[in-house]
N, C-alpha and C. Protein backbone atom coordinates (compact mmCIF):
# COMPACT_ATOMS: atom_id res chain seq x y z
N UNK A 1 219.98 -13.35 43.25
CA UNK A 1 219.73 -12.67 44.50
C UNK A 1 218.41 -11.90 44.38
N UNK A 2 217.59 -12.19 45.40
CA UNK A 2 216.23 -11.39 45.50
C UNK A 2 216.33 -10.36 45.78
N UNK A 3 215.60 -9.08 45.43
CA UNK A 3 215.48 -7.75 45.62
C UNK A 3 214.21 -7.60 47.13
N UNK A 4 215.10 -7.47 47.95
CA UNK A 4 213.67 -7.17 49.24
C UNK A 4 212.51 -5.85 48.95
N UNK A 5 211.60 -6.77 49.45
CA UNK A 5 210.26 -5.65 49.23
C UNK A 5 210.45 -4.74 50.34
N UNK A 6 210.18 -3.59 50.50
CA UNK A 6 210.03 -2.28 51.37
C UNK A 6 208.58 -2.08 50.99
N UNK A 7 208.12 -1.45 52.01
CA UNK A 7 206.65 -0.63 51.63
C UNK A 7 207.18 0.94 51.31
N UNK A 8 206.33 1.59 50.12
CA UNK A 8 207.05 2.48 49.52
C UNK A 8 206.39 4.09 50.49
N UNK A 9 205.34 3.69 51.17
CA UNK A 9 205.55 4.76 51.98
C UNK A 9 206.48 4.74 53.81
N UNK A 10 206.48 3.83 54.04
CA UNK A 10 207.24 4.45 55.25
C UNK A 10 208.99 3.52 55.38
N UNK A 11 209.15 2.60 53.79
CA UNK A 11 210.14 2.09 53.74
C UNK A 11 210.60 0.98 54.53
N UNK A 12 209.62 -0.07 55.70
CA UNK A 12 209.80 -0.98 56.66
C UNK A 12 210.04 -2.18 55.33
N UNK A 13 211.00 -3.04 55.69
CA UNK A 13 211.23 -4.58 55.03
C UNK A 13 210.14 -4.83 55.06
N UNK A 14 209.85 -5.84 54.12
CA UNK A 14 208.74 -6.22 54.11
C UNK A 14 208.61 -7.82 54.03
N UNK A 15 210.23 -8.68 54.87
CA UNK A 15 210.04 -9.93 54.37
C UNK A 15 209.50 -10.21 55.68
N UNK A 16 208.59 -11.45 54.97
CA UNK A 16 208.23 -12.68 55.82
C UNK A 16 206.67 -11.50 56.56
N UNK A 17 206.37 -10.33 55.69
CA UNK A 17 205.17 -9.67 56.20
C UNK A 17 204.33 -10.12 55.04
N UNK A 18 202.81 -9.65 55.08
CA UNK A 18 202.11 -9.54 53.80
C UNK A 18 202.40 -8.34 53.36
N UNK A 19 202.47 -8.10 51.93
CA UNK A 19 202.45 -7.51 51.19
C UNK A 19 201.67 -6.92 50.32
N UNK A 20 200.89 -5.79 50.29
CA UNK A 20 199.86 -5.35 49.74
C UNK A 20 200.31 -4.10 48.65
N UNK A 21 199.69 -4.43 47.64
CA UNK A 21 200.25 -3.75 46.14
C UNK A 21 199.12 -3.36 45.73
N UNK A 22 199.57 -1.52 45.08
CA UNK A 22 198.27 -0.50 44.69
C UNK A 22 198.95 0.52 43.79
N UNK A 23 198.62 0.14 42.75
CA UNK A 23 199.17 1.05 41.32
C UNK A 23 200.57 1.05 41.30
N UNK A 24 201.09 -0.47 41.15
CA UNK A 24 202.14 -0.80 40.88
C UNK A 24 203.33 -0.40 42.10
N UNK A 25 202.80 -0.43 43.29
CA UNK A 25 203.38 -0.18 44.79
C UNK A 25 203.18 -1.37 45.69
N UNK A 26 203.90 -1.66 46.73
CA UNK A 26 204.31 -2.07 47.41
C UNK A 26 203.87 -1.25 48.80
N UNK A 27 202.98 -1.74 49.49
CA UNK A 27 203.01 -1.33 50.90
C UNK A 27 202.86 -2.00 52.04
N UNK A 28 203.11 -2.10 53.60
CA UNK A 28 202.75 -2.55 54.41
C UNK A 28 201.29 -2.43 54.54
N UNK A 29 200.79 -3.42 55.67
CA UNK A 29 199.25 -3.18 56.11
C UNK A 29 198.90 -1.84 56.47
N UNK A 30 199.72 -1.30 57.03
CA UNK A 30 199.43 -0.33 58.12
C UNK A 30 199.31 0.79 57.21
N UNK A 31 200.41 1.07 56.57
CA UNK A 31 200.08 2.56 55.13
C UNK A 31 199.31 1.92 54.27
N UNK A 32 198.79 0.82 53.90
CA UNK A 32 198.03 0.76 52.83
C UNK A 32 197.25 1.13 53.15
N UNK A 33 196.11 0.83 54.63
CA UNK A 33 195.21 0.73 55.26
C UNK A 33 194.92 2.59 55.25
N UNK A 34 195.82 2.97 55.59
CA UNK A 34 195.86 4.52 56.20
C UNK A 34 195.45 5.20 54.43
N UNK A 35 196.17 4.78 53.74
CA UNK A 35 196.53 5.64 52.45
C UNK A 35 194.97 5.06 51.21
N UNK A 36 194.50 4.02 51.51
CA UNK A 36 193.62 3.59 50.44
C UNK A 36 192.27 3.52 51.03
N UNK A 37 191.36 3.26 50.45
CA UNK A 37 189.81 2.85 51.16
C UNK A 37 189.29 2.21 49.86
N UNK A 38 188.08 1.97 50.23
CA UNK A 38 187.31 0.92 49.06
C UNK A 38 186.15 1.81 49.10
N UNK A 39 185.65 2.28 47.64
CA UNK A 39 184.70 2.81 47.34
C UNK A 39 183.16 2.23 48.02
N UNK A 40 182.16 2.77 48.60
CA UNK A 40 180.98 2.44 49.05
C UNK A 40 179.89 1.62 48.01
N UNK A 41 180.15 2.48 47.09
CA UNK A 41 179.10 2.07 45.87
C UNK A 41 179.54 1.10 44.74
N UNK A 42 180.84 1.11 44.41
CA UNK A 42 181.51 0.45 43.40
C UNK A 42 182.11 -0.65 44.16
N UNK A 43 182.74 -0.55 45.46
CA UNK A 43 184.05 -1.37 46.17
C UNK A 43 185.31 -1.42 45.01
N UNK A 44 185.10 -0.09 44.73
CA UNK A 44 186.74 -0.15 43.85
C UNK A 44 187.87 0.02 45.00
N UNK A 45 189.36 0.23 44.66
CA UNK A 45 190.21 0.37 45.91
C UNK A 45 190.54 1.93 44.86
N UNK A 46 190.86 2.95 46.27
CA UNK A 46 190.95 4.14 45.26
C UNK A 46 191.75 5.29 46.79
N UNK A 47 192.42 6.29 46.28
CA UNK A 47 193.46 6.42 47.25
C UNK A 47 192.48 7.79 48.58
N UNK A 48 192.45 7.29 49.37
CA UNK A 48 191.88 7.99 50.66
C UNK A 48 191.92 9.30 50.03
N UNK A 49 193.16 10.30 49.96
CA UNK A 49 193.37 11.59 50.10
C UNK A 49 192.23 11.83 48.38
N UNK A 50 192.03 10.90 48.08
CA UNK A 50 190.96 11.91 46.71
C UNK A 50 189.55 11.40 47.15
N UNK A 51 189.12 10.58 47.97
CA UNK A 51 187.48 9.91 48.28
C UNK A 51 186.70 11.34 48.64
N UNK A 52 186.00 11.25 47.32
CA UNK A 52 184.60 11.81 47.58
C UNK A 52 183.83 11.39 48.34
N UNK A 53 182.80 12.18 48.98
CA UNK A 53 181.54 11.69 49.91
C UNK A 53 181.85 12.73 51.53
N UNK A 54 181.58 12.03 52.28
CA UNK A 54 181.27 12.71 53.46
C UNK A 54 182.23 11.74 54.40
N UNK A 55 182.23 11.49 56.07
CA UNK A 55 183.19 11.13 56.98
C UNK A 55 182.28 9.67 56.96
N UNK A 56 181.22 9.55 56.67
CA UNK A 56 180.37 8.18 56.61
C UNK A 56 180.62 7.25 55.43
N UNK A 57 180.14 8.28 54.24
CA UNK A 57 180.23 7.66 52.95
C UNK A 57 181.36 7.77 52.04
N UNK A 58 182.43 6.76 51.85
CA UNK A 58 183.70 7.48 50.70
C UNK A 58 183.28 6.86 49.35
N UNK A 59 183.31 8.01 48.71
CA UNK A 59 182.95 7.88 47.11
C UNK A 59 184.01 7.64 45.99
N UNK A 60 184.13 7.33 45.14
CA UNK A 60 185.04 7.10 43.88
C UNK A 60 184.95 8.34 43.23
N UNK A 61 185.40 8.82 42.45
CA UNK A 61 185.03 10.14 41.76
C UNK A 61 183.74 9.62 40.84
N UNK A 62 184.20 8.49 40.10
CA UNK A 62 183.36 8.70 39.07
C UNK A 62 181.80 8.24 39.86
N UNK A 63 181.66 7.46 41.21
CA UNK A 63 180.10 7.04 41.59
C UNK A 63 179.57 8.34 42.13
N UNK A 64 180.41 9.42 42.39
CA UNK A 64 180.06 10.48 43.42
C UNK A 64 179.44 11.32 41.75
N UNK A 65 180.26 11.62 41.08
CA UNK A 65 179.98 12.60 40.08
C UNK A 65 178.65 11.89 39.01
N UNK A 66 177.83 10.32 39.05
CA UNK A 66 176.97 10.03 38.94
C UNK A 66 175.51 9.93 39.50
N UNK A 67 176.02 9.41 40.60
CA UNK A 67 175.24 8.88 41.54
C UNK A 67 174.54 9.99 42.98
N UNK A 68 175.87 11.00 42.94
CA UNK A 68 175.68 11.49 44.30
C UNK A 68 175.40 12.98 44.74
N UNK A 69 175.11 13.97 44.88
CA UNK A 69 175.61 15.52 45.30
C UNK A 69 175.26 15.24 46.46
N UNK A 70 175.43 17.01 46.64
CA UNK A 70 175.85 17.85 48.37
C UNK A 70 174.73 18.75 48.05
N UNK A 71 174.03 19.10 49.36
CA UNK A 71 172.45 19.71 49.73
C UNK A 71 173.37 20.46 49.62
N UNK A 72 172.75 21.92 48.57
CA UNK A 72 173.53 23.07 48.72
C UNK A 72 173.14 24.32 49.95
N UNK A 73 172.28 23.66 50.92
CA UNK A 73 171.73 24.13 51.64
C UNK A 73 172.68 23.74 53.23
N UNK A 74 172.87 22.47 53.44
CA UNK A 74 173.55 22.40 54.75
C UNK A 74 175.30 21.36 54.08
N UNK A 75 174.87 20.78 53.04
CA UNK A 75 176.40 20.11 53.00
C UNK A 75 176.29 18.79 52.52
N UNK A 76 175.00 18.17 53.25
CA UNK A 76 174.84 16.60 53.50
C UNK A 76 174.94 15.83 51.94
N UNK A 77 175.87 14.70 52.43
CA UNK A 77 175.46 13.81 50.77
C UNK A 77 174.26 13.36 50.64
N UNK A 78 173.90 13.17 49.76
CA UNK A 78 172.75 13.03 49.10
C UNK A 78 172.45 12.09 47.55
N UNK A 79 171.89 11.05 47.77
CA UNK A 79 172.26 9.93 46.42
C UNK A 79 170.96 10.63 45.54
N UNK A 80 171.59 10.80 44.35
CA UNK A 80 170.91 11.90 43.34
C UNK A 80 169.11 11.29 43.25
N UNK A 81 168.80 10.38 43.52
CA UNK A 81 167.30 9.47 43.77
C UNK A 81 166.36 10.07 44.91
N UNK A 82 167.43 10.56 45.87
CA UNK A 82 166.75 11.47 47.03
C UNK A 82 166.87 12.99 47.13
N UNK A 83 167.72 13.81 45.97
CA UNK A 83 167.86 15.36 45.63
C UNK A 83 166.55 15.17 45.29
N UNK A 84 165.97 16.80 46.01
CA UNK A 84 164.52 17.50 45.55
C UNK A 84 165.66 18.45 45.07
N UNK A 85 165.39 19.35 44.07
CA UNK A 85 165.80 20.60 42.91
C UNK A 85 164.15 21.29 43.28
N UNK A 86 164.81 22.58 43.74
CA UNK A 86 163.63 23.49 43.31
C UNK A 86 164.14 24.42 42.10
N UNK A 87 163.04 25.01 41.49
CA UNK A 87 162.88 25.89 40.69
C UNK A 87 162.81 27.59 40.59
N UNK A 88 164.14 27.68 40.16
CA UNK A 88 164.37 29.30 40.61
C UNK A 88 163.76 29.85 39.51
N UNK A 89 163.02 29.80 38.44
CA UNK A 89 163.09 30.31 37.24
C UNK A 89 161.68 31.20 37.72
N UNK A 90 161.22 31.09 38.55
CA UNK A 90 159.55 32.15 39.07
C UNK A 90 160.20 33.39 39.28
């Protein structure tokens, strides 16, 4: 006897749907979609509620904490190639 798939966040059957699996889970389209995103820079799959970056750009931790900061002046991301650093040491 087969064990039916559920999606593990909102618990809908899941036969005869596609089935989309993310760190050993089971979800429908609809919560996967809601709950995951794909990194900008890497296209890793990595879970929405932790994406670094801004409402444009979602970051991975580790491309954001390489690749990326925040203008400590207004907020904006910023890919570390286009940070100007001034010099407080005068």
């Amino acid at each position: 006897m087969s064990k039916d798939l559920v999606c593990m966040e909102c618990g809908r059957n899941l036969g005869g749907e596609s089935v989309f699996e993310f760190e050993g889970n089971t979800y429908c389209q609809e919560c996967f979609e809601r709950l995951t995103a794909v990194c900008d820079c890497c296209e890793r799959r990595i879970w929405r509620d932790s994406a670094e970056g801004d409402s444009l750009t979602l970051l991975c931790e580790h491309c954001y904490d390489y690749s990326y900061t925040h203008c400590e002046r207004c907020g904006c991301l910023i890919h570390n190639d286009d940070a100007n650093y001034e010099d407080d040491s005068d």
